[in-house]
C-alpha atoms as a PDB file:
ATOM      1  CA  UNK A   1     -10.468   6.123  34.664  1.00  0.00           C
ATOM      2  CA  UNK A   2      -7.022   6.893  35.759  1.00  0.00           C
ATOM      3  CA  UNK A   3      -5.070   5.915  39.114  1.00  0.00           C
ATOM      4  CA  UNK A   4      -5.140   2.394  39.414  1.00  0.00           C
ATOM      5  CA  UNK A   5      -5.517   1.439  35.451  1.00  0.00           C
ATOM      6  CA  UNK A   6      -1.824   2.187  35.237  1.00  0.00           C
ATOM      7  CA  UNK A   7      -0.637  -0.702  37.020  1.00  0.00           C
ATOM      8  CA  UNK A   8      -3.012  -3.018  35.611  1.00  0.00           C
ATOM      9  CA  UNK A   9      -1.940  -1.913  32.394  1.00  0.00           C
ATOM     10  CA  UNK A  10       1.804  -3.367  32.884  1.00  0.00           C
ATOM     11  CA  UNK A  11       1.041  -6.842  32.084  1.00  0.00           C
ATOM     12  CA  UNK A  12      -0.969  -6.001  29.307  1.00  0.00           C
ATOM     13  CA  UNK A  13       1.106  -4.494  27.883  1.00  0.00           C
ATOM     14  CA  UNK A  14       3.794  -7.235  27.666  1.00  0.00           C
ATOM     15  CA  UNK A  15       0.738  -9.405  26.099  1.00  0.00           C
ATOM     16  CA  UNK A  16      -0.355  -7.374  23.582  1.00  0.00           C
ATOM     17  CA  UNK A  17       2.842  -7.238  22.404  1.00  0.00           C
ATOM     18  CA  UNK A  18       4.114 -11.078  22.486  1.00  0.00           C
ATOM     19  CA  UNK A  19       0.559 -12.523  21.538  1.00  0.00           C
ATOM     20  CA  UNK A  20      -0.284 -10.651  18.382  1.00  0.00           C
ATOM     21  CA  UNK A  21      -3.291 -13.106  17.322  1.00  0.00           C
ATOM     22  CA  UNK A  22      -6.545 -13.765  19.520  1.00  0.00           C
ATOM     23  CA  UNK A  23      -8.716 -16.822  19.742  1.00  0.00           C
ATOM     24  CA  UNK A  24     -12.606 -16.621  20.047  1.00  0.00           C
ATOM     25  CA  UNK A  25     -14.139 -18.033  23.336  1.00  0.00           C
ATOM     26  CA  UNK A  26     -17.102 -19.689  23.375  1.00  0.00           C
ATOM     27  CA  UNK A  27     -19.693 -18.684  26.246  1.00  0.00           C
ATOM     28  CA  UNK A  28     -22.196 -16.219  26.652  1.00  0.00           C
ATOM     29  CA  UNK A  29     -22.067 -13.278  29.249  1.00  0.00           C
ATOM     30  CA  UNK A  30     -25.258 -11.982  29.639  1.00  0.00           C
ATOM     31  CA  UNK A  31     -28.956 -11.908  28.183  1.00  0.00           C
ATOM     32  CA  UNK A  32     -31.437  -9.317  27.567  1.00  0.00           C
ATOM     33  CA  UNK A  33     -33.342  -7.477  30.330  1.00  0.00           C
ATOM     34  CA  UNK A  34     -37.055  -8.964  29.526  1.00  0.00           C
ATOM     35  CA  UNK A  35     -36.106 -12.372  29.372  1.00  0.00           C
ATOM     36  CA  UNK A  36     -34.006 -12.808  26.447  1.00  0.00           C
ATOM     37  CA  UNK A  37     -30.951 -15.139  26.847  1.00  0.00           C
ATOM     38  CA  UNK A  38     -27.679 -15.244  25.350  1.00  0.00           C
ATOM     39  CA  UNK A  39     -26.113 -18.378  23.371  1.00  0.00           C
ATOM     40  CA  UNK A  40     -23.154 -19.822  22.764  1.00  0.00           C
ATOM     41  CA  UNK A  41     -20.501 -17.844  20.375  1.00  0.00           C
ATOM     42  CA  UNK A  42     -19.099 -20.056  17.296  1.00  0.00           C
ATOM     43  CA  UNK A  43     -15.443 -19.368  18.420  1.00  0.00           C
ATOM     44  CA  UNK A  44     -14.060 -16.923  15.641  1.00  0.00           C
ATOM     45  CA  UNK A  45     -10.474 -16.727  15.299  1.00  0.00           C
ATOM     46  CA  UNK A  46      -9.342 -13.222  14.926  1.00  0.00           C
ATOM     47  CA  UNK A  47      -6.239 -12.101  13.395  1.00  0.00           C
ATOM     48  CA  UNK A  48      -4.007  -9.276  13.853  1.00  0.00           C
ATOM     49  CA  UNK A  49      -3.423  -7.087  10.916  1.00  0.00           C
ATOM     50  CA  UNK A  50      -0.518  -4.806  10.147  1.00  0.00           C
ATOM     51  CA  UNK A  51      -0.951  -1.216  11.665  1.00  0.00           C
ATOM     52  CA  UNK A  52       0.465   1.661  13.366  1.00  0.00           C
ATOM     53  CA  UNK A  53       0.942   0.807  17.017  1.00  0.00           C
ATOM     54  CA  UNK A  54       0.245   4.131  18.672  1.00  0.00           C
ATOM     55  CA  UNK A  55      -1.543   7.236  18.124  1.00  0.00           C
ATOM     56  CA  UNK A  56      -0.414  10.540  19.843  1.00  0.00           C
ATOM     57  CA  UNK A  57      -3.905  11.152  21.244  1.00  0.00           C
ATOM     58  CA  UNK A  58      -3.809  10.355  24.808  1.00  0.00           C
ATOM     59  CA  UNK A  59      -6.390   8.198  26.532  1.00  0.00           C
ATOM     60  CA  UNK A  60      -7.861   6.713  23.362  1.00  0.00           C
ATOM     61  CA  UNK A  61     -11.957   6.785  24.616  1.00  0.00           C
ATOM     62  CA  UNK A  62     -13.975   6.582  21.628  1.00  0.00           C
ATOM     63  CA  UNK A  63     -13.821   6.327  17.746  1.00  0.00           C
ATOM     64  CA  UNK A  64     -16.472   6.647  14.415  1.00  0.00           C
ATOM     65  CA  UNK A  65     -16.170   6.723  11.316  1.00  0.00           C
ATOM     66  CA  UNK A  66     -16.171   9.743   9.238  1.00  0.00           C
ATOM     67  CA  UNK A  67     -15.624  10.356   5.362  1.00  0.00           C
ATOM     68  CA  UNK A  68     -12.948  13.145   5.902  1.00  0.00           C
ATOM     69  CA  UNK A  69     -11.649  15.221   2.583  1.00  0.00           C
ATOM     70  CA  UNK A  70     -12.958  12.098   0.932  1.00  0.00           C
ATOM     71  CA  UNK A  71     -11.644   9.861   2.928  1.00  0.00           C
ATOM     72  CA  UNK A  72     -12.828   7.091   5.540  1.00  0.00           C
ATOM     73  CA  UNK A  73     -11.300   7.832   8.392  1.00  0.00           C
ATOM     74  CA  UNK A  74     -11.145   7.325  12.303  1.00  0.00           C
ATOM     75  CA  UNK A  75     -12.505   9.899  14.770  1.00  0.00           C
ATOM     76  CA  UNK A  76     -10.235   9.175  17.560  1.00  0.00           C
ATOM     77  CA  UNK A  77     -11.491  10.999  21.140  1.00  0.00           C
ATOM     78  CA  UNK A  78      -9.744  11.449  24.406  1.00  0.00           C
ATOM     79  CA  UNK A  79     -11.593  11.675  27.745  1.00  0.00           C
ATOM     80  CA  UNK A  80     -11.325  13.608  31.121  1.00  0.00           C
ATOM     81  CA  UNK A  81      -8.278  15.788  31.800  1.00  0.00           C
ATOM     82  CA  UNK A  82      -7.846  15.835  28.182  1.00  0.00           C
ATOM     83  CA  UNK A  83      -9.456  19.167  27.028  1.00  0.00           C
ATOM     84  CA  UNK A  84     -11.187  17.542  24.152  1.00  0.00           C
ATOM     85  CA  UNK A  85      -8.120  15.844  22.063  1.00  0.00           C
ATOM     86  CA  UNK A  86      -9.200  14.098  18.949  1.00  0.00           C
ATOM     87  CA  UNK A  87      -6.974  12.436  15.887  1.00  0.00           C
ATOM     88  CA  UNK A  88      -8.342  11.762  12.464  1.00  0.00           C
ATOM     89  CA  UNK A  89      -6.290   7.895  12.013  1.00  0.00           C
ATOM     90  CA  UNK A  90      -6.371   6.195   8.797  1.00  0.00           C
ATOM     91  CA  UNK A  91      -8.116   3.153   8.877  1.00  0.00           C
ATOM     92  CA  UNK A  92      -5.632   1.161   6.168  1.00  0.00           C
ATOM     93  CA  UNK A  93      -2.425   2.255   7.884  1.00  0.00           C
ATOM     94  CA  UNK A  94      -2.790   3.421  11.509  1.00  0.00           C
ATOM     95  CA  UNK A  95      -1.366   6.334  10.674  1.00  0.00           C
ATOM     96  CA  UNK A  96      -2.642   9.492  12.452  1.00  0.00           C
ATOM     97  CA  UNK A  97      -3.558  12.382   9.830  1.00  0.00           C
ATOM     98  CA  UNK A  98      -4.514  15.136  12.190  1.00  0.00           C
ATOM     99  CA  UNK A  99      -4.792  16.006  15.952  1.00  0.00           C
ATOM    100  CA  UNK A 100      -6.654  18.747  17.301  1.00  0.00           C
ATOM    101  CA  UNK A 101      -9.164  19.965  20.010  1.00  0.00           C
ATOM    102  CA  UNK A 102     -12.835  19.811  20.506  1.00  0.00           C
ATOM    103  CA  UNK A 103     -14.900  22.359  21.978  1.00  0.00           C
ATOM    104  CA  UNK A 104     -16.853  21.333  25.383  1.00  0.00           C
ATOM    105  CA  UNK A 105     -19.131  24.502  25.338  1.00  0.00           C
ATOM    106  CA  UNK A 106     -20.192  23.978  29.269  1.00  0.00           C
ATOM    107  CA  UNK A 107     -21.531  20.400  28.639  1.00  0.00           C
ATOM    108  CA  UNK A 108     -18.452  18.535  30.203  1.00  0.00           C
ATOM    109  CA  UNK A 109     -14.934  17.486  29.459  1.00  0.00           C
ATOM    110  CA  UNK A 110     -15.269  13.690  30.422  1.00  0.00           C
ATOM    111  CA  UNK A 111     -15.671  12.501  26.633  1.00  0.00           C
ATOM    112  CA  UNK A 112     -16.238   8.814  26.439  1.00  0.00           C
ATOM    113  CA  UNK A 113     -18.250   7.853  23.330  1.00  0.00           C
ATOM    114  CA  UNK A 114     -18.684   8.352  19.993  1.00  0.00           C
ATOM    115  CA  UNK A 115     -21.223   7.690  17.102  1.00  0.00           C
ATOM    116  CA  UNK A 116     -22.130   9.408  13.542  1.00  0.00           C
ATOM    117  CA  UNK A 117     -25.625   9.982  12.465  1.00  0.00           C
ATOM    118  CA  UNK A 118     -26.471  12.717   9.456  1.00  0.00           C
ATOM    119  CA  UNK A 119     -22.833  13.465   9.146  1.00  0.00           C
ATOM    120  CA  UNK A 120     -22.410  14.990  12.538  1.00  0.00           C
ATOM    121  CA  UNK A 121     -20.366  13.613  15.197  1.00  0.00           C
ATOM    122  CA  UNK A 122     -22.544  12.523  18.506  1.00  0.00           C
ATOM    123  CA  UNK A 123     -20.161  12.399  21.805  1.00  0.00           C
ATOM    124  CA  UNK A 124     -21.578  11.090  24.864  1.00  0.00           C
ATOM    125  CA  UNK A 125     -20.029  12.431  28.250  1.00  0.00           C
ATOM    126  CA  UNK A 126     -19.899   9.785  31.511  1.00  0.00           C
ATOM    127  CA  UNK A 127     -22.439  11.838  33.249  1.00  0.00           C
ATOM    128  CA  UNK A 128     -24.946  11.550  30.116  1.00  0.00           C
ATOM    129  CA  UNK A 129     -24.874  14.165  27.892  1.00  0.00           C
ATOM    130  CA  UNK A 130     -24.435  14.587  24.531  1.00  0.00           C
ATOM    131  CA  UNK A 131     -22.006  17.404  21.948  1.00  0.00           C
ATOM    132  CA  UNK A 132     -22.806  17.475  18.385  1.00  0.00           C
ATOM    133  CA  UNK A 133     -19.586  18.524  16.568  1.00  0.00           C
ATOM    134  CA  UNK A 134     -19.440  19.597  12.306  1.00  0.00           C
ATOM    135  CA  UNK A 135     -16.820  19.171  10.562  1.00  0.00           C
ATOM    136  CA  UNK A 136     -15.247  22.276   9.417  1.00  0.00           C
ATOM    137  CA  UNK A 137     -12.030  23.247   7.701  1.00  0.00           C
ATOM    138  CA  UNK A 138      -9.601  21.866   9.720  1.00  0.00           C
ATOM    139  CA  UNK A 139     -11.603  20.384  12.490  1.00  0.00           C
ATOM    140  CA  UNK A 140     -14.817  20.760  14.504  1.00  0.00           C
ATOM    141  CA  UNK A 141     -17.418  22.920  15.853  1.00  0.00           C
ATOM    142  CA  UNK A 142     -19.927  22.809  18.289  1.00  0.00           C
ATOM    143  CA  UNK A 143     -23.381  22.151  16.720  1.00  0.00           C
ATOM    144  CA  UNK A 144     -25.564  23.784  19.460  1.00  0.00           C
ATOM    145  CA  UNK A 145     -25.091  23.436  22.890  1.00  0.00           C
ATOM    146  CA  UNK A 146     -24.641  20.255  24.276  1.00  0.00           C
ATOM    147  CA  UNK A 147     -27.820  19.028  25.990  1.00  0.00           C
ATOM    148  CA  UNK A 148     -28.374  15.794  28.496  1.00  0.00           C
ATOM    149  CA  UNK A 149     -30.387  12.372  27.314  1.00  0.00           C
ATOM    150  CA  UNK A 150     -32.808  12.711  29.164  1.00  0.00           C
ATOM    151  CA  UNK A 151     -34.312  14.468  32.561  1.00  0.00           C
ATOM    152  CA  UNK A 152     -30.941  14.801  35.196  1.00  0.00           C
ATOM    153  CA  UNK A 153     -32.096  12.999  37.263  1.00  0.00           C
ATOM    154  CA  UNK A 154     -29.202  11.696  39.327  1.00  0.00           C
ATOM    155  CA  UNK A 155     -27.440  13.339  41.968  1.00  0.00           C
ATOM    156  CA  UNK A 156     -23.774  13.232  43.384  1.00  0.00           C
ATOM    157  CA  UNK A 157     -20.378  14.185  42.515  1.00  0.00           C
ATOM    158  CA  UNK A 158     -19.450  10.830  40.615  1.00  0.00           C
ATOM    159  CA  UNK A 159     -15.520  10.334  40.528  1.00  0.00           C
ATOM    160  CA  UNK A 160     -13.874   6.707  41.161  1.00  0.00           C
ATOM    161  CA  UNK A 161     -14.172   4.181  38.833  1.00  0.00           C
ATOM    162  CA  UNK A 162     -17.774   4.153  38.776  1.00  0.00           C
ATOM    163  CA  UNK A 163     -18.515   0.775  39.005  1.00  0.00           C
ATOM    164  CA  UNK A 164     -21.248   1.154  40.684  1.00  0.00           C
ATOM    165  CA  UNK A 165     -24.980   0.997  39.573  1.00  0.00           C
ATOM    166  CA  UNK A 166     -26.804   3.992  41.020  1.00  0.00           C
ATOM    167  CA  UNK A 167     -30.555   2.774  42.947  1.00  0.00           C
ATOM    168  CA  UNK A 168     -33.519   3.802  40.831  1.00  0.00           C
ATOM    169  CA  UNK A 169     -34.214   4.039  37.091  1.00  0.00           C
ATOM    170  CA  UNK A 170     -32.248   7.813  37.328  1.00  0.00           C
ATOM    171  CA  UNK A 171     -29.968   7.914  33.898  1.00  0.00           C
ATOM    172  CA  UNK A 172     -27.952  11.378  33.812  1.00  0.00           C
ATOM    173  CA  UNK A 173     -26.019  13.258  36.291  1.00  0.00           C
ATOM    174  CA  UNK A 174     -25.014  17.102  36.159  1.00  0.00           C
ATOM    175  CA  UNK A 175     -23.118  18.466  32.956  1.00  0.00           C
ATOM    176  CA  UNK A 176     -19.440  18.498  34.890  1.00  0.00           C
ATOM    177  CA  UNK A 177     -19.561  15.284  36.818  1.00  0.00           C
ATOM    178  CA  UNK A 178     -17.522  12.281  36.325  1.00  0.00           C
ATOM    179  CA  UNK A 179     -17.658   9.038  36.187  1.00  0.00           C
ATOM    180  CA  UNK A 180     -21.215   9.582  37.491  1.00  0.00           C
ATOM    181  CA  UNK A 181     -24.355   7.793  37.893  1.00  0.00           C
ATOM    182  CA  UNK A 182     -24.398   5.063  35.031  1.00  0.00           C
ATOM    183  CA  UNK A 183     -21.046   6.724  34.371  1.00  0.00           C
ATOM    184  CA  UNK A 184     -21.603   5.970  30.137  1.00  0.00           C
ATOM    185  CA  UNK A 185     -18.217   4.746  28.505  1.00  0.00           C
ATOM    186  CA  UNK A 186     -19.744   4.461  25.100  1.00  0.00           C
ATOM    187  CA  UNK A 187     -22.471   5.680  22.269  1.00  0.00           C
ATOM    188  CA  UNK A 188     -23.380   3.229  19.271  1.00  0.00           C
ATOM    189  CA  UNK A 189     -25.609   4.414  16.533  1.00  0.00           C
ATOM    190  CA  UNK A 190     -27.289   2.293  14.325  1.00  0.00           C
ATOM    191  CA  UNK A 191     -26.690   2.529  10.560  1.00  0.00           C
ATOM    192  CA  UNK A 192     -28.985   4.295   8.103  1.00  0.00           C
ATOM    193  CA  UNK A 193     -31.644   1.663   7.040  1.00  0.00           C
ATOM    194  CA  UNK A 194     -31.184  -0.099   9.947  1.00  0.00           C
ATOM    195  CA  UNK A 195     -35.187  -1.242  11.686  1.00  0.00           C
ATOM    196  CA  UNK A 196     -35.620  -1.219  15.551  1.00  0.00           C
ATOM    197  CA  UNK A 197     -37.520   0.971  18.274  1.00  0.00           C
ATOM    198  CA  UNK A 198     -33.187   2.100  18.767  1.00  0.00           C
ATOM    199  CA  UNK A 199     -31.446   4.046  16.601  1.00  0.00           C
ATOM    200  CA  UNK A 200     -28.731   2.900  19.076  1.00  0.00           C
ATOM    201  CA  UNK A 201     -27.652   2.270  22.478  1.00  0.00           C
ATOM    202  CA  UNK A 202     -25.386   4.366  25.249  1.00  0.00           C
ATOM    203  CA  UNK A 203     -23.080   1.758  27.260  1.00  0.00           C
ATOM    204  CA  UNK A 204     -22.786   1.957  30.906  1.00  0.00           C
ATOM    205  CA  UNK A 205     -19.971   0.707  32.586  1.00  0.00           C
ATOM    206  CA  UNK A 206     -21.580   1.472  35.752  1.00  0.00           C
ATOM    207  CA  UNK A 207     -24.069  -1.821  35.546  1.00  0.00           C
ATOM    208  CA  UNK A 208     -22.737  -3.521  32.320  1.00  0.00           C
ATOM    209  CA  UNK A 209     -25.940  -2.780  30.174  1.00  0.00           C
ATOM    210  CA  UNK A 210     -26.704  -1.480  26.541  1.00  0.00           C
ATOM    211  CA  UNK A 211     -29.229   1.701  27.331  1.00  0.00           C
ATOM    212  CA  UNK A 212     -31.402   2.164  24.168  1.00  0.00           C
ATOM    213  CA  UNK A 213     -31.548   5.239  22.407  1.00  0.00           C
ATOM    214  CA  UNK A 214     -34.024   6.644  20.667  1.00  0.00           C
ATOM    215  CA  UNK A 215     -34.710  10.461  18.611  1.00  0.00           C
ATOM    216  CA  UNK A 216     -36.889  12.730  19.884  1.00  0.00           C
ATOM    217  CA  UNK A 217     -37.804  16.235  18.697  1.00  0.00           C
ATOM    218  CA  UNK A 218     -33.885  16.018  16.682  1.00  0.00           C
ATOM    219  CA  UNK A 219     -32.242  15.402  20.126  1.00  0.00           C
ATOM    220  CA  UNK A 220     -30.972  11.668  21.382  1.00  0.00           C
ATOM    221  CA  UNK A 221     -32.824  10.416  24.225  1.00  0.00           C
ATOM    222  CA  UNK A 222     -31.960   7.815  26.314  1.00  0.00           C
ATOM    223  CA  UNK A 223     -34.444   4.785  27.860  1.00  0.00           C
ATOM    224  CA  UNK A 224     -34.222   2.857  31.063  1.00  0.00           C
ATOM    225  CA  UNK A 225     -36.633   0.618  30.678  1.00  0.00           C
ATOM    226  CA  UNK A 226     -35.116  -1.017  27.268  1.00  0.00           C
ATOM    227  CA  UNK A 227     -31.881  -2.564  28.101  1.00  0.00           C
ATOM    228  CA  UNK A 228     -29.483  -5.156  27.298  1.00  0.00           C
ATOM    229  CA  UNK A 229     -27.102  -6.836  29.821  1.00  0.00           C
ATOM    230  CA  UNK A 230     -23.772  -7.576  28.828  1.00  0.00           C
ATOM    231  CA  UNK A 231     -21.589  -7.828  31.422  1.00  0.00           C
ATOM    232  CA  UNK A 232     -20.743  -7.580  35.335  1.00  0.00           C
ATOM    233  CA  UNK A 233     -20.318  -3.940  36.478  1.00  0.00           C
ATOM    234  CA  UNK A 234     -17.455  -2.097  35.999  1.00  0.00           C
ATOM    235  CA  UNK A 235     -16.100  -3.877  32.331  1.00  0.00           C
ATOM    236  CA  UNK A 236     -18.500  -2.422  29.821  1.00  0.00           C
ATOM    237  CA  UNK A 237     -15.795   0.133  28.204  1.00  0.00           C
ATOM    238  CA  UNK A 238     -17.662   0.527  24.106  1.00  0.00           C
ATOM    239  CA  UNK A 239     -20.299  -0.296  21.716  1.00  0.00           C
ATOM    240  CA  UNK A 240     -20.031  -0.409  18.150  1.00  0.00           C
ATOM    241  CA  UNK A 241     -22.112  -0.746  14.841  1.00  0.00           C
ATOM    242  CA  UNK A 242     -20.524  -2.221  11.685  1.00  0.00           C
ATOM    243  CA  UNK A 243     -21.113  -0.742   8.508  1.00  0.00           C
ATOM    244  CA  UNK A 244     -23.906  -3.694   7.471  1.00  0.00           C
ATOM    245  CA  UNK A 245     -25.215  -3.148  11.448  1.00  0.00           C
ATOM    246  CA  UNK A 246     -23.872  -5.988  13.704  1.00  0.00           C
ATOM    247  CA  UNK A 247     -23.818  -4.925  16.966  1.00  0.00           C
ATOM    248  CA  UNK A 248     -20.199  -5.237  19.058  1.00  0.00           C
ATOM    249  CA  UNK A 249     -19.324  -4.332  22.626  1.00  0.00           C
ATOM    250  CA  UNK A 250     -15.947  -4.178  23.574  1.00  0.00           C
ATOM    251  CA  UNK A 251     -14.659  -4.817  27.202  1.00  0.00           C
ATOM    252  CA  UNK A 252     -11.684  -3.277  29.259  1.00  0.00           C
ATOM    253  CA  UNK A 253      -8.796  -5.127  30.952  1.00  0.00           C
ATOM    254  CA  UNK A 254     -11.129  -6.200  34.213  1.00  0.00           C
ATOM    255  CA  UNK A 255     -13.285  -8.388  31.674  1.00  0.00           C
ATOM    256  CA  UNK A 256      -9.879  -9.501  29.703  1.00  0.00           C
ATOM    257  CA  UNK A 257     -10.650  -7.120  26.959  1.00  0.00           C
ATOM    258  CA  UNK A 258     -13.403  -9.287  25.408  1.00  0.00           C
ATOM    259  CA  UNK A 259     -15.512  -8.451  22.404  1.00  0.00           C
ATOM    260  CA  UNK A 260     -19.021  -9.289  22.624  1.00  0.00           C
ATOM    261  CA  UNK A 261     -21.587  -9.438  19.720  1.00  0.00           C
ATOM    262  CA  UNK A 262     -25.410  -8.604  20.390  1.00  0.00           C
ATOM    263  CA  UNK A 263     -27.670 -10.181  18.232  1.00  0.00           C
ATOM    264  CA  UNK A 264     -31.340  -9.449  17.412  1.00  0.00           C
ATOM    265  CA  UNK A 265     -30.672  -6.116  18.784  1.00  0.00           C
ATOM    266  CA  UNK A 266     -33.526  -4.749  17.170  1.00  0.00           C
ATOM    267  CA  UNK A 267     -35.638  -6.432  20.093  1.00  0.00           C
ATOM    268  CA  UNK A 268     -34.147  -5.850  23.559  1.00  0.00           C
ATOM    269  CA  UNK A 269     -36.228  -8.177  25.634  1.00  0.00           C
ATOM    270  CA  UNK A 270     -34.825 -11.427  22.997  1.00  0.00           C
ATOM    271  CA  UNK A 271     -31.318  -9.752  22.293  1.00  0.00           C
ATOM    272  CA  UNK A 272     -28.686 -12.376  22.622  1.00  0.00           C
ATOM    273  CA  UNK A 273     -25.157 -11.582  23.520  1.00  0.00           C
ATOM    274  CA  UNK A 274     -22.089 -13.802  22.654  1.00  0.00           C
ATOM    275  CA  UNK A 275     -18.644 -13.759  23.237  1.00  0.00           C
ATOM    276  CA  UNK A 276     -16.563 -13.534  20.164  1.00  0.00           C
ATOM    277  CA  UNK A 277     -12.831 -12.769  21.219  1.00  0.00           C
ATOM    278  CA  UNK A 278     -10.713 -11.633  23.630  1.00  0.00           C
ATOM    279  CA  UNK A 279      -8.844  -8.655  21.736  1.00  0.00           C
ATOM    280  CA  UNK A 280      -7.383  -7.000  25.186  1.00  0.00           C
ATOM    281  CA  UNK A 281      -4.051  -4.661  24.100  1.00  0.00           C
ATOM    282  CA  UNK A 282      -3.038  -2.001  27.188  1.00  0.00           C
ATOM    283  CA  UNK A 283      -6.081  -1.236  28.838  1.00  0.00           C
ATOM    284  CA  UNK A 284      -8.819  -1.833  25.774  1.00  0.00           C
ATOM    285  CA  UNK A 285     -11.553   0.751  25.863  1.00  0.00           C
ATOM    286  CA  UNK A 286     -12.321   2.078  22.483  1.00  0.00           C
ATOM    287  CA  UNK A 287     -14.028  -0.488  20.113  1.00  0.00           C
ATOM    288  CA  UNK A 288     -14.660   0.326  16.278  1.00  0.00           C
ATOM    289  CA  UNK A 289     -15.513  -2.393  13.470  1.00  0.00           C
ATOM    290  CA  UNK A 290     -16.167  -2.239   9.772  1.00  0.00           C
ATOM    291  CA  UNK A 291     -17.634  -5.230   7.920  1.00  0.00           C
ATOM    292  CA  UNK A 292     -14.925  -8.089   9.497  1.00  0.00           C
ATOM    293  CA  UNK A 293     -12.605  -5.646  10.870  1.00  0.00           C
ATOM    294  CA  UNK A 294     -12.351  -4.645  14.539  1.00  0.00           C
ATOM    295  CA  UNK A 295     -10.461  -1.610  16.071  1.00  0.00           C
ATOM    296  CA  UNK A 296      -9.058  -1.845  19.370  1.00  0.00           C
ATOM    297  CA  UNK A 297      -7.291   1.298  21.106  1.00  0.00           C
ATOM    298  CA  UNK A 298      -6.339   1.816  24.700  1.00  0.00           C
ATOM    299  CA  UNK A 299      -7.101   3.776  27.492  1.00  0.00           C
ATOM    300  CA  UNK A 300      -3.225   3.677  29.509  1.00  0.00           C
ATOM    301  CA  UNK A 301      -5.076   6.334  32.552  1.00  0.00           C
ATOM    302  CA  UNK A 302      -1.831   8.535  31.795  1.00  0.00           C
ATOM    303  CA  UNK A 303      -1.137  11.166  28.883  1.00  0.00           C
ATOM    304  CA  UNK A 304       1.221   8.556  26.941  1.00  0.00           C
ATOM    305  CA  UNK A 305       0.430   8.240  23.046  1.00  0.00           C
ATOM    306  CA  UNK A 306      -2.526   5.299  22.763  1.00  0.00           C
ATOM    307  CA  UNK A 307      -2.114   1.873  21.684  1.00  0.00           C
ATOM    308  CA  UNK A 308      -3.644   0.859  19.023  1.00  0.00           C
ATOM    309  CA  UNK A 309      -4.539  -2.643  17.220  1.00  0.00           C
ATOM    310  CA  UNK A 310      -6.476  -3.391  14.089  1.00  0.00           C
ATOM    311  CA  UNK A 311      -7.756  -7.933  13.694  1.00  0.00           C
ATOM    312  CA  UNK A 312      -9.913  -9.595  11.250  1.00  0.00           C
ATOM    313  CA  UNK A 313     -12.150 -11.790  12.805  1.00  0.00           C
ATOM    314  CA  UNK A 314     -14.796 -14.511  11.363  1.00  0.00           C
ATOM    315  CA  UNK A 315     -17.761 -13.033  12.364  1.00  0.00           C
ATOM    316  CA  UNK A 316     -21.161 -14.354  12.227  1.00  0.00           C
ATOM    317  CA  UNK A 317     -23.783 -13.081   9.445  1.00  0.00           C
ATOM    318  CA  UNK A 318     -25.970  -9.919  10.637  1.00  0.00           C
END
């Protein structure tokens, strides 16, 4: 994810700064594999709220939330080269309450998603696999060993910008590649209540589509053959659920940053995905939203403290 981001972060940069307020566009990217289609977005506005700008954890991946000392709060993750960096941020403020590491326990270091389910943190690796992480005094443990979502299945060293959708219906690569196979930039669980064959979805960036997710045996497992398109490869950078369980996918820089809502995600084969914003501030890869609230956090590809953004946007009715 590094190298080249850090020049096409320059200009970014400059615009997240000078244009502090984001207007909606109105055209659909994609439809759901099965023949669903998507339709047009109703062209929210989305405004920027006051919060911090940066947080020191580098290479902002992923965020959830998590009620921390009895507080909401922002799980913030860092990926590859990071040795498992997270910050607790406060969701009102910006401000970042704690920093700290996270074990990889030989599943991986490439940490790219992340999702709460039964008060345990989920975190999805590029290559596919998953760490389950408790809170404990002071930070987080390993629940079990990590484990992959399904059969690996994929071969190959990954590495580049994986961009590229690998032939055949293969889904997870070896524990230590990266960037590899469907080379997954995001994980996206489902509220509790929520009704659907998913409990989520894991986002490739590798061929721009929503992978559902399902539970099996009390392990995550991930399905080819139900799938939303969102996007071209190479853009897909996040998913997210909002508290009352609208679906949001959040673009990086190559795709202008834009946020896309999935509706009737409950049924991937009539899933429809719109186009809400464009909310693109450095290089945007971490999405996270809370009834009309949506997080935005950057991904610079160096060690630099991450930008961070926080709108309010007019989105539609679950």
């Amino acid at each position: 994810m590094r190298c080249l981001l850090a020049i096409l972060t320059v200009g970014a940069l400059a615009c997240s700064k000078s244009e502090p307020a984001a207007t909606g566009v109105g055209t659909s990217s994609g439809s759901a594999i099965g023949g669903g289609s998507g339709s047009a977005a109703r062209e929210p506005t989305c405004e920027q709220l006051g919060f911090a700008t940066t947080t020191p954890v580098p290479e902002a991946s992923g965020a959830a939330w998590l009620e921390i000392d009895g507080k909401l709060a922002l799980v913030v993750i860092s990926d590859s080269g990071n040795d498992g960096a997270y910050g607790v941020v406060d969701p009102e403020t910006g401000e970042t309450r704690e920093t700290g590491k996270l074990p990889h326990g030989g599943g991986g270091s490439d940490l790219e998603g992340i999702a709460v389910r039964g008060g345990h943190l989920h975190v999805i690796t590029s290559p596919g696999w998953i760490h389950t992480y408790a809170r404990v005094a002071g930070g987080f443990e390993l629940v079990d060993k990590p484990y992959p979502l399904g059969p690996i299945d994929l071969a190959g060293k990954g590495g580049g910008l994986g961009d590229q959708p690998p032939k055949g219906s293969g889904m997870v690569c070896a524990a230590n590649a990266t960037n590899c196979g469907r080379n997954y930039e995001g994980l996206c669980l489902a509220p509790a209540g929520s009704t659907g064959g998913c409990i989520g979805f894991a986002a490739s960036k590798a061929d721009g589509h929503l992978y559902c997710v399902v539970e099996e045996g009390g392990k995550l497992v991930v399905q080819y053959a139900n799938a939303i398109r969102i996007a071209r490869p190479g853009v897909v950078a996040d998913c997210a659920f909002t508290d009352d369980g609208r679906l949001l996918v959040g673009s990086n820089l190559f795709d202008a940053g834009t946020v896309y809502r999935v509706g009737d995600w409950q049924d991937v084969a009539t899933a429809k995905v719109e186009k809400l914003a464009n909310l693109a501030i450095g290089f945007p890869e971490t999405i996270a939203a809370r009834a009309d609230v949506i997080y935005r956090m950057s991904d610079t590809g160096s060690t630099a403290p991450s930008l961070m953004a926080k709108y309010r946007c007019g989105l539609p009715t679950p």
